[in-house]
Every structure is written in C-alpha cells, then in structure tokens.
N, C-alpha and C. Protein backbone atom coordinates (compact mmCIF):
# COMPACT_ATOMS: atom_id res chain seq x y z
N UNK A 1 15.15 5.72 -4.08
CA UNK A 1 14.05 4.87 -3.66
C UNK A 1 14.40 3.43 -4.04
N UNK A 2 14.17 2.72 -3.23
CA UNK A 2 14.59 1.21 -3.47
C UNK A 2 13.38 0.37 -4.16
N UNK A 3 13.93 -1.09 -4.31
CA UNK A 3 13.34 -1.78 -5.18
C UNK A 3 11.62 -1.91 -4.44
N UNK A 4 11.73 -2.32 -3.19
CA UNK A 4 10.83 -2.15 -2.34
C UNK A 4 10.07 -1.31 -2.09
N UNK A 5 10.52 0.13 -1.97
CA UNK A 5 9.95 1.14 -1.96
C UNK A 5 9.28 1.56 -3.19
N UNK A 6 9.42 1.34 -3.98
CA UNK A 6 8.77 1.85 -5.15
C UNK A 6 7.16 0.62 -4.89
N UNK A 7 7.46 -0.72 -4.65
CA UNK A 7 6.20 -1.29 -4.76
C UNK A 7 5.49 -0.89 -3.63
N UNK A 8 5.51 -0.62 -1.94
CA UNK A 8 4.94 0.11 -1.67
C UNK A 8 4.30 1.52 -1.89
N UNK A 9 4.81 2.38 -2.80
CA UNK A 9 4.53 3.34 -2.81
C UNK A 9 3.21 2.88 -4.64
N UNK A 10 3.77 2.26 -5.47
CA UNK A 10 3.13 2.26 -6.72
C UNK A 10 2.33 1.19 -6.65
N UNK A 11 2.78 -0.23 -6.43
CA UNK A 11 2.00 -1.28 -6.11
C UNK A 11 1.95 -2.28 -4.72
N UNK A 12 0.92 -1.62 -4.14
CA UNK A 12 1.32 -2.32 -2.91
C UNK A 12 1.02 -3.63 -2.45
N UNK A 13 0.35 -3.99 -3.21
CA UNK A 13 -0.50 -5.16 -2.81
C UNK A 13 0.62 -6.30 -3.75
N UNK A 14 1.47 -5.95 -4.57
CA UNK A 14 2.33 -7.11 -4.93
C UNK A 14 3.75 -6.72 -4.19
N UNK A 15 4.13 -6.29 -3.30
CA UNK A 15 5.30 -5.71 -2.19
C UNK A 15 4.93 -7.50 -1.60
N UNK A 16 6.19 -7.89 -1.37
CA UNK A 16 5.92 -9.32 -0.64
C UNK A 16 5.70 -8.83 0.80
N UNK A 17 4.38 -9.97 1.10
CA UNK A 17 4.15 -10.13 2.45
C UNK A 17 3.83 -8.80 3.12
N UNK A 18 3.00 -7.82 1.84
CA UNK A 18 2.46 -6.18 2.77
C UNK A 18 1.66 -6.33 3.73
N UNK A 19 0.74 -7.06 3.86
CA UNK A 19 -0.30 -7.09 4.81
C UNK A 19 0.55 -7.60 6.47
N UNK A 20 1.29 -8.78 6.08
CA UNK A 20 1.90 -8.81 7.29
C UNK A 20 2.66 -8.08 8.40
N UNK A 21 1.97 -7.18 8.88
CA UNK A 21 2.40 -6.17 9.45
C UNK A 21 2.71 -4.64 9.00
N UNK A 22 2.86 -4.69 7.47
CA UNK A 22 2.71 -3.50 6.70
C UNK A 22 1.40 -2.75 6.63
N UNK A 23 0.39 -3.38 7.17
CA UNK A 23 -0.49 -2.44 6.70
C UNK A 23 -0.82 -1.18 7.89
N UNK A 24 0.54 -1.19 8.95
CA UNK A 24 0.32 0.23 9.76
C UNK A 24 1.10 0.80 9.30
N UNK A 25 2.45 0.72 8.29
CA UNK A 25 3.12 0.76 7.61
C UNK A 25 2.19 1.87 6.62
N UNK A 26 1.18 1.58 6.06
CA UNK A 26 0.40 1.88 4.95
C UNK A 26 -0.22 2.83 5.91
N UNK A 27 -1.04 2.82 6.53
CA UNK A 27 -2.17 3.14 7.30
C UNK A 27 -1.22 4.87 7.78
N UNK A 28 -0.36 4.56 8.13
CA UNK A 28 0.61 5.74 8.81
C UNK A 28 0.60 6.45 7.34
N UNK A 29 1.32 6.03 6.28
CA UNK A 29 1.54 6.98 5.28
C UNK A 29 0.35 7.46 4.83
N UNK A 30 -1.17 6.84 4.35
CA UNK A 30 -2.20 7.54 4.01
C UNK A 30 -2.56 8.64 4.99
N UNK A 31 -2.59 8.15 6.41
CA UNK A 31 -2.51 9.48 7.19
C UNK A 31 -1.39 10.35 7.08
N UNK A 32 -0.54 10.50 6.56
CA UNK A 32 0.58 11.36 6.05
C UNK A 32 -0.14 12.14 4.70
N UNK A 33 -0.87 11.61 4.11
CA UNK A 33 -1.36 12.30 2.72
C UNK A 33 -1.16 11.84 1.70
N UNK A 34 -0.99 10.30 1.71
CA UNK A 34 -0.60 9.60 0.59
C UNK A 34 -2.06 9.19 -0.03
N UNK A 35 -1.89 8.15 -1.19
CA UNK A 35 -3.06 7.92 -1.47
C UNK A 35 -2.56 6.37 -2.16
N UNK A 36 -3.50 5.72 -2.09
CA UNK A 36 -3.05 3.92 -2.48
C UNK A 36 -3.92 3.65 -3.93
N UNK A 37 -3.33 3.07 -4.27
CA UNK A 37 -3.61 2.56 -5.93
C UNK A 37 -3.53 0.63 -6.12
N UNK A 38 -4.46 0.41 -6.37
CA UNK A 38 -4.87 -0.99 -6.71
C UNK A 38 -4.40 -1.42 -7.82
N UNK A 39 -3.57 -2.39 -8.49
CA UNK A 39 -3.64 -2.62 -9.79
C UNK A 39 -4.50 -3.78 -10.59
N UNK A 40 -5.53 -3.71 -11.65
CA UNK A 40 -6.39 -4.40 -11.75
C UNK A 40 -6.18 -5.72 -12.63
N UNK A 41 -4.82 -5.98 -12.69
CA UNK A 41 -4.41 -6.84 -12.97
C UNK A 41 -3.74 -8.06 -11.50
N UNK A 42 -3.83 -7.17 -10.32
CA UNK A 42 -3.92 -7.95 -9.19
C UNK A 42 -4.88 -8.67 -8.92
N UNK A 43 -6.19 -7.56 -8.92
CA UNK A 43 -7.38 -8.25 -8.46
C UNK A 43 -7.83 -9.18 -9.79
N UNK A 44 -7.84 -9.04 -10.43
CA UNK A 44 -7.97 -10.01 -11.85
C UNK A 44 -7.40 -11.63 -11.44
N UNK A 45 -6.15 -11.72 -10.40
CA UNK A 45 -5.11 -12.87 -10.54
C UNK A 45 -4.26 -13.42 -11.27
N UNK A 46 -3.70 -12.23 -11.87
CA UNK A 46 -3.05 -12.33 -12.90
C UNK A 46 -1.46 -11.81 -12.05
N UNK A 47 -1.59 -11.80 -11.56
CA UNK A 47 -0.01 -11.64 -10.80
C UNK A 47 -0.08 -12.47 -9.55
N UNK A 48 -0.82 -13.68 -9.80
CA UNK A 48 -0.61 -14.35 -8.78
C UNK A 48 -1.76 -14.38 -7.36
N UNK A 49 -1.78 -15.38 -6.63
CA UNK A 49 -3.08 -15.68 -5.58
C UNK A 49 -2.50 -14.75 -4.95
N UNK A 50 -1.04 -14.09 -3.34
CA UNK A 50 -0.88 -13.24 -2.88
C UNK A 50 -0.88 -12.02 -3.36
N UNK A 51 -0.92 -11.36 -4.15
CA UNK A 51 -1.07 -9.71 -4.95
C UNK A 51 -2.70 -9.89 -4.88
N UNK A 52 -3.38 -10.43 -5.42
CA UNK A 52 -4.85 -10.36 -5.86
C UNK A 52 -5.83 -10.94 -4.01
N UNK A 53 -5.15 -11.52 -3.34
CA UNK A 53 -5.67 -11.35 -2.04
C UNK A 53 -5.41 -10.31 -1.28
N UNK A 54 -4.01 -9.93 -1.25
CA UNK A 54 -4.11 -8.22 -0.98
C UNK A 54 -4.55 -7.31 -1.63
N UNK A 55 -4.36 -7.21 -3.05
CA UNK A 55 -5.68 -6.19 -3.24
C UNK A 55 -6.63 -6.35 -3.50
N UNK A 56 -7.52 -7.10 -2.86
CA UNK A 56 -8.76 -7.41 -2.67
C UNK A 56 -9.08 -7.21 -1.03
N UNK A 57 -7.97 -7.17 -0.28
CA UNK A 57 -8.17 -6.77 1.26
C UNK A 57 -8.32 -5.52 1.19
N UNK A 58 -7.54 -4.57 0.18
CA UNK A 58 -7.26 -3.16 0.21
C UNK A 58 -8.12 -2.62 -0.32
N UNK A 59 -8.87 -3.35 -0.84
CA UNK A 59 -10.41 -2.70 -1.84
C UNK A 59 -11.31 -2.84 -0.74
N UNK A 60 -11.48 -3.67 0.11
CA UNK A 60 -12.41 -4.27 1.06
C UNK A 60 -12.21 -3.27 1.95
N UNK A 61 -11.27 -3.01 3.10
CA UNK A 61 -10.96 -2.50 3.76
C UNK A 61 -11.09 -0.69 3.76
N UNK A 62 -11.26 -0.34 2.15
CA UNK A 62 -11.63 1.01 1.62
C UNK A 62 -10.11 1.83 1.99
N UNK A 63 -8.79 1.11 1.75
CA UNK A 63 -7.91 1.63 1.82
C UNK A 63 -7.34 2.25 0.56
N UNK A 64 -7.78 1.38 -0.68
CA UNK A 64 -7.62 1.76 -2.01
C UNK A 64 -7.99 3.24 -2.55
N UNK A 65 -7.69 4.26 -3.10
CA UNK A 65 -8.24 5.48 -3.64
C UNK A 65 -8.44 5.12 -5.12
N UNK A 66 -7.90 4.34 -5.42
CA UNK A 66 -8.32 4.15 -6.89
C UNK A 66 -7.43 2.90 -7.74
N UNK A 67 -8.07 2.40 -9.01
CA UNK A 67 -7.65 1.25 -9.33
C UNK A 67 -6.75 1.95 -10.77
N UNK A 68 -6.09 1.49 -10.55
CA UNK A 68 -4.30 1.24 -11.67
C UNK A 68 -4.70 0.39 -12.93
N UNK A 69 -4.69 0.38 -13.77
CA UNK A 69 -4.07 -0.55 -15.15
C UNK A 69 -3.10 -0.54 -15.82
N UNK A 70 -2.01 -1.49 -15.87
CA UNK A 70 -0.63 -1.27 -17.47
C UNK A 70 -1.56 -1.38 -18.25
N UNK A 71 -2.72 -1.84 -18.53
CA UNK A 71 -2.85 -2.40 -19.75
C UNK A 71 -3.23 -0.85 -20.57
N UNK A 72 -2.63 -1.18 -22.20
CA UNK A 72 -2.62 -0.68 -23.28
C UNK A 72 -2.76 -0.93 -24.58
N UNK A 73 -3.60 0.34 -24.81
CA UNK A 73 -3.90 -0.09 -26.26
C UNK A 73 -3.58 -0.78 -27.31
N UNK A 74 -3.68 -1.95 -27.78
CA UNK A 74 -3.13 -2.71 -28.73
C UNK A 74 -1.80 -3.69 -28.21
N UNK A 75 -1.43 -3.38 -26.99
CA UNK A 75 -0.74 -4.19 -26.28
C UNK A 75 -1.54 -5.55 -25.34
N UNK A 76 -2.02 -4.75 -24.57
CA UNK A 76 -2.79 -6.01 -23.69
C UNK A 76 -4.35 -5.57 -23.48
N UNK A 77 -5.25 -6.69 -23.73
CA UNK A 77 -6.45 -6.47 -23.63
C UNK A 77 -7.14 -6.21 -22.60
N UNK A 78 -6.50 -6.01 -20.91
CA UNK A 78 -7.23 -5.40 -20.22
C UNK A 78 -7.16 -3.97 -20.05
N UNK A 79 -8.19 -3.78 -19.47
CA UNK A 79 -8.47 -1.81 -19.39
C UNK A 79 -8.79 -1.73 -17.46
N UNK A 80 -8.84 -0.37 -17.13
CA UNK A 80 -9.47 0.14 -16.14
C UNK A 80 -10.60 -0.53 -15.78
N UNK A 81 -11.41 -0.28 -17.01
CA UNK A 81 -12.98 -0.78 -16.85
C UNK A 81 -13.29 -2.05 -16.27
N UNK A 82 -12.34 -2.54 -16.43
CA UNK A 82 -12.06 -4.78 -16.44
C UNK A 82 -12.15 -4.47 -14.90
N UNK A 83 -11.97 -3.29 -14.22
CA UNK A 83 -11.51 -3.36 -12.35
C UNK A 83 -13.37 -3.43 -11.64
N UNK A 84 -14.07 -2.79 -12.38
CA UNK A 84 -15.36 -2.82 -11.85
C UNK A 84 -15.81 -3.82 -11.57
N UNK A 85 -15.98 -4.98 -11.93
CA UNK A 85 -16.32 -6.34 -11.52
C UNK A 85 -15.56 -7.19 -10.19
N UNK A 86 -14.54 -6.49 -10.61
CA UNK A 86 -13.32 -8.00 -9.44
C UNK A 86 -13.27 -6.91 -8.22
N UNK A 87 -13.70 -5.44 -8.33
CA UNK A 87 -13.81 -4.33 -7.34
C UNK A 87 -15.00 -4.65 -6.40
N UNK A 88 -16.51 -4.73 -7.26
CA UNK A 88 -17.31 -5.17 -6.65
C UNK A 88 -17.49 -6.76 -5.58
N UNK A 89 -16.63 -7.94 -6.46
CA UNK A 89 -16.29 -9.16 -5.90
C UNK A 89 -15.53 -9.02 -4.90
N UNK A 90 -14.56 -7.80 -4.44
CA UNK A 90 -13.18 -7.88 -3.60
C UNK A 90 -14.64 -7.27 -1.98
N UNK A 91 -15.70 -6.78 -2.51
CA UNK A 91 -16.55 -5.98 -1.25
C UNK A 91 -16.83 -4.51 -1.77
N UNK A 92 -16.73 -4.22 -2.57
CA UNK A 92 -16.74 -2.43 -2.78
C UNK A 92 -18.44 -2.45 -3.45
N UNK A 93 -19.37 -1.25 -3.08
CA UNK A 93 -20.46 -1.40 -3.44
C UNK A 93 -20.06 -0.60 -5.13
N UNK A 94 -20.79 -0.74 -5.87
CA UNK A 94 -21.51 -0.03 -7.30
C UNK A 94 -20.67 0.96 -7.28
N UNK A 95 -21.11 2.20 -6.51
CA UNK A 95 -20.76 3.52 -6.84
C UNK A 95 -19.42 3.56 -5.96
N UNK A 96 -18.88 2.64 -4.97
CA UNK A 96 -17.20 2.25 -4.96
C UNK A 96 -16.53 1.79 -5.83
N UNK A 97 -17.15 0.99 -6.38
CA UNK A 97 -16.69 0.60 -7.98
C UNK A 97 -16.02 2.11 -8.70
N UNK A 98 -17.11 2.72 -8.77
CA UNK A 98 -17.48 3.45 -9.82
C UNK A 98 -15.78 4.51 -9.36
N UNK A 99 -16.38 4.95 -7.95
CA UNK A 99 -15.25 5.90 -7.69
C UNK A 99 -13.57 5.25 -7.90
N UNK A 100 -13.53 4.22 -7.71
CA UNK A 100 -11.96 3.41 -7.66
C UNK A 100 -11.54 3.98 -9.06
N UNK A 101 -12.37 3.44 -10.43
CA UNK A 101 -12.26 3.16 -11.14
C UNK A 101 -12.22 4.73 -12.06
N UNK A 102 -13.37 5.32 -11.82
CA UNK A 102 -13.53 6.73 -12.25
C UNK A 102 -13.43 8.38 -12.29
N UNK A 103 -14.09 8.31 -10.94
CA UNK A 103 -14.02 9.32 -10.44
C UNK A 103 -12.80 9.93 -9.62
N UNK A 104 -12.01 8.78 -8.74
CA UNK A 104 -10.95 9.35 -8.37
C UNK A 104 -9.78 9.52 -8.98
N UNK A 105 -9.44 8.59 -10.45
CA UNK A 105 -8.35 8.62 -10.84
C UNK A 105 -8.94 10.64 -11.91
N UNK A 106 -9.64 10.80 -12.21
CA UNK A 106 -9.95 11.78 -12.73
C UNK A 106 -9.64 12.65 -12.04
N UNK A 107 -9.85 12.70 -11.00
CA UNK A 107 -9.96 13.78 -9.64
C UNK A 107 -8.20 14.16 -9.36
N UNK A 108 -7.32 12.71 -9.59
CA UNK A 108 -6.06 13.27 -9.09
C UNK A 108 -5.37 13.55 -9.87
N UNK A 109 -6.07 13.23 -11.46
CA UNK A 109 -5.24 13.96 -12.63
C UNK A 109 -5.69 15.63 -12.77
N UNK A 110 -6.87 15.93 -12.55
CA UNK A 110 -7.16 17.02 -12.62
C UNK A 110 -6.82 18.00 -11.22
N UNK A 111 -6.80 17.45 -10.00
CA UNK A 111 -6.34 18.28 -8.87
C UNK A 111 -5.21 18.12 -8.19
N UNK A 112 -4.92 16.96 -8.79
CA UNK A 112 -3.48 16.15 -7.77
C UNK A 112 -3.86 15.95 -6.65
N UNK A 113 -2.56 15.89 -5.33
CA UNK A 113 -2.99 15.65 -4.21
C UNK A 113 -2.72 17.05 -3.67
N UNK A 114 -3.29 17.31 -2.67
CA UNK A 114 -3.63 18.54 -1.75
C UNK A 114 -2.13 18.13 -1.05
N UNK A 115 -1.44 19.20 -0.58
CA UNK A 115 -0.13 19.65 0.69
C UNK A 115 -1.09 19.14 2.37
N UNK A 116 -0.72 18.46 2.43
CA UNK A 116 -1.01 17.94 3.98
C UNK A 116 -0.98 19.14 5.07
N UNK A 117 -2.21 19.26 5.40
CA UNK A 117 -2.35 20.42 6.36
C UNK A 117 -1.34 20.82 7.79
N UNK A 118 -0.74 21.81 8.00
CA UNK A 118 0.13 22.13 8.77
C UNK A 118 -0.91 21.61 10.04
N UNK A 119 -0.42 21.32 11.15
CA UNK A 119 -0.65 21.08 12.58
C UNK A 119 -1.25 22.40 12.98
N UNK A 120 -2.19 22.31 13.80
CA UNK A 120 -2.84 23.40 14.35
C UNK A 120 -1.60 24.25 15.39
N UNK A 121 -1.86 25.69 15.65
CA UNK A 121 -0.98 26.21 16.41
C UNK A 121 -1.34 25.79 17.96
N UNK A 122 -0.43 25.72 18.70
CA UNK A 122 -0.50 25.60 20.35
C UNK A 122 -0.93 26.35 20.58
N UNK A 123 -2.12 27.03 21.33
CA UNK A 123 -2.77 27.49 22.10
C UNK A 123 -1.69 27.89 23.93
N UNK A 124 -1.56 28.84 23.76
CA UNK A 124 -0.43 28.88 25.11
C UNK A 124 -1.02 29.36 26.47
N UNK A 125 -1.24 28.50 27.94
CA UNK A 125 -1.95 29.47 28.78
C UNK A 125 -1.34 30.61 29.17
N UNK A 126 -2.24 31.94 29.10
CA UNK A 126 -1.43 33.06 29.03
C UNK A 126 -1.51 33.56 30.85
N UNK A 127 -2.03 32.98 31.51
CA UNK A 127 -2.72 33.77 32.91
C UNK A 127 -1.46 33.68 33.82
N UNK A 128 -0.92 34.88 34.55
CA UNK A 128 -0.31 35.38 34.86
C UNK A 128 0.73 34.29 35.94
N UNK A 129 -0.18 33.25 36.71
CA UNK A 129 -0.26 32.68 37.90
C UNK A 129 1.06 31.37 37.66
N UNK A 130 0.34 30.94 35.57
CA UNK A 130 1.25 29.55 34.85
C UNK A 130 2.91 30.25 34.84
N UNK A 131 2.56 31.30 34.42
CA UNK A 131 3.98 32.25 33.78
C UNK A 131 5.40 32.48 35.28
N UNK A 132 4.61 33.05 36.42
CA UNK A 132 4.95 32.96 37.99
C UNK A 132 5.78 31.42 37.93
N UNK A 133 4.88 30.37 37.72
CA UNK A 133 5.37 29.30 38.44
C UNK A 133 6.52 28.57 37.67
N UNK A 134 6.31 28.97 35.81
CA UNK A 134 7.52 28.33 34.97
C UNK A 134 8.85 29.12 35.64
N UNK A 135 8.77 30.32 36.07
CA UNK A 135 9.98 31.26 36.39
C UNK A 135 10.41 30.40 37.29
N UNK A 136 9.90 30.21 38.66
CA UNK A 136 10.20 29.71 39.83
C UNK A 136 10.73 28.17 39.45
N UNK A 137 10.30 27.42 38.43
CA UNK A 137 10.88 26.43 38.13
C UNK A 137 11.82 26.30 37.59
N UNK A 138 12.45 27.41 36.53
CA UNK A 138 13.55 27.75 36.49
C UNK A 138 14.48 28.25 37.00
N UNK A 139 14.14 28.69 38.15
CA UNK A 139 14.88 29.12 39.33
C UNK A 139 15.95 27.84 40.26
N UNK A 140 14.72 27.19 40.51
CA UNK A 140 14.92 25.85 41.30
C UNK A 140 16.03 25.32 40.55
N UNK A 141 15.92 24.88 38.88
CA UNK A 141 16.42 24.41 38.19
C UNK A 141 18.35 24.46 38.49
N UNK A 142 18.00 26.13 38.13
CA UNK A 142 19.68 26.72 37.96
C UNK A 142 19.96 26.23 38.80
N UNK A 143 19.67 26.23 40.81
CA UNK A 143 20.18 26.15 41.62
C UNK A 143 19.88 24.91 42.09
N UNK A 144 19.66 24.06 41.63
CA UNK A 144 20.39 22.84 41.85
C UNK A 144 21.49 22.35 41.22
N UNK A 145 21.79 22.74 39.74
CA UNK A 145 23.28 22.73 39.98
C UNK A 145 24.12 22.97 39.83
C-alpha cells in the first residue's frame, strides 16, 4: 500500500486535494463496504485549513462513519470527545455527533465490518421459446464462418 493509499484509506480528508475529484473515488469504495473515519484533529484545524475543510465536508455530507483521535493519554490533550463540538459546527445534528463519536466507533470494535454481500443470483428465462432461439443463434453463428 502506498504512501497515498494509506491516507485515503486511514485519513482521508488530509490525502492532498481528496475532494477534487476523489470523492467518487471514496463514494465507490464505501459502496464497496468500506467505512470512512474523520480525524478530530482535522476538524479541530490543527493539520491545517485543507484537512479540516475536508473533513468538515465529510462530516456534512454524512460520508464520515466515525471520528478518529491520535490523541493520548498524557501525550496530547485532545480526546475523541473534543470531536463533538467541531462535528456539530462541520453540520452533523446532536445524536450525529453522538454516533461519529460513540456509538459507531464502539460498534466496529465490537462487530467489525460485515463481508459485503454477494450479488444476487441471475434469474434465467427458462420458457422453452428463449432456449429455441439462443440454439438457432448459435447455429447462424457457426455458419457464418
């Protein structure tokens, strides 16, 4: 995985220039079964005006599943909790807050992510008349050439 790839996949909103055209980029992989992570030291502005305007688009937009912190104990004084405020400021209501911040990071430590559902099976027309006419088209086929 490249240098790049890792910030799309871990931090996306500081990946230079994601929104510019990356976000079908993004949009494709969450429909793949991914899930996006905010870091709340983006939206804070602490990594700068571009990181903290994208993830503040990605909070807005309800692309985010949940908000990220480095920060650690006795190392740096922000926490998780610090994301509820700049979550609500980015557009997310209360209990979006709540989920960014709480409920989902809980949810994917305790369940992970689900296996992306197989594609439904093809349905095949079975009536006698479709089956007749694929033959005859393979007929045609051979003998042309």
């Amino acid at each position: 995985m490249s240098h790049i790839d890792l910030h799309l996949h871990l931090l996306p909103e500081r990946a230079d220039r994601i929104l510019d055209g990356g976000l079908a980029l993004l949009r494709s992989e969450l429909a793949a079964g991914a899930v996006l992570q905010v870091n709340v030291c983006s939206l804070l502005g602490r990594h700068g005006a571009p990181a903290c305007s994208a993830g503040r688009r990605l909070v807005r937009c309800g692309l985010a599943y949940m908000l990220a912190s480095d920060g650690h104990p006795a190392h740096r004084g922000h926490t998780l909790a610090d994301g509820i405020a700049p979550a609500i400021a980015a557009g997310a209501s209360r209990v979006r807050a709540w989920q960014l911040t709480q409920a989902n990071p809980r949810f994917l430590l305790r369940h992970g992510l689900r296996a992306p559902a197989a594609p439904p099976a093809r349905r095949w027309r079975t009536d006698a008349g479709s089956v007749d006419r694929a033959r005859a088209a393979a007929r045609r086929l051979a003998r042309a050439r």
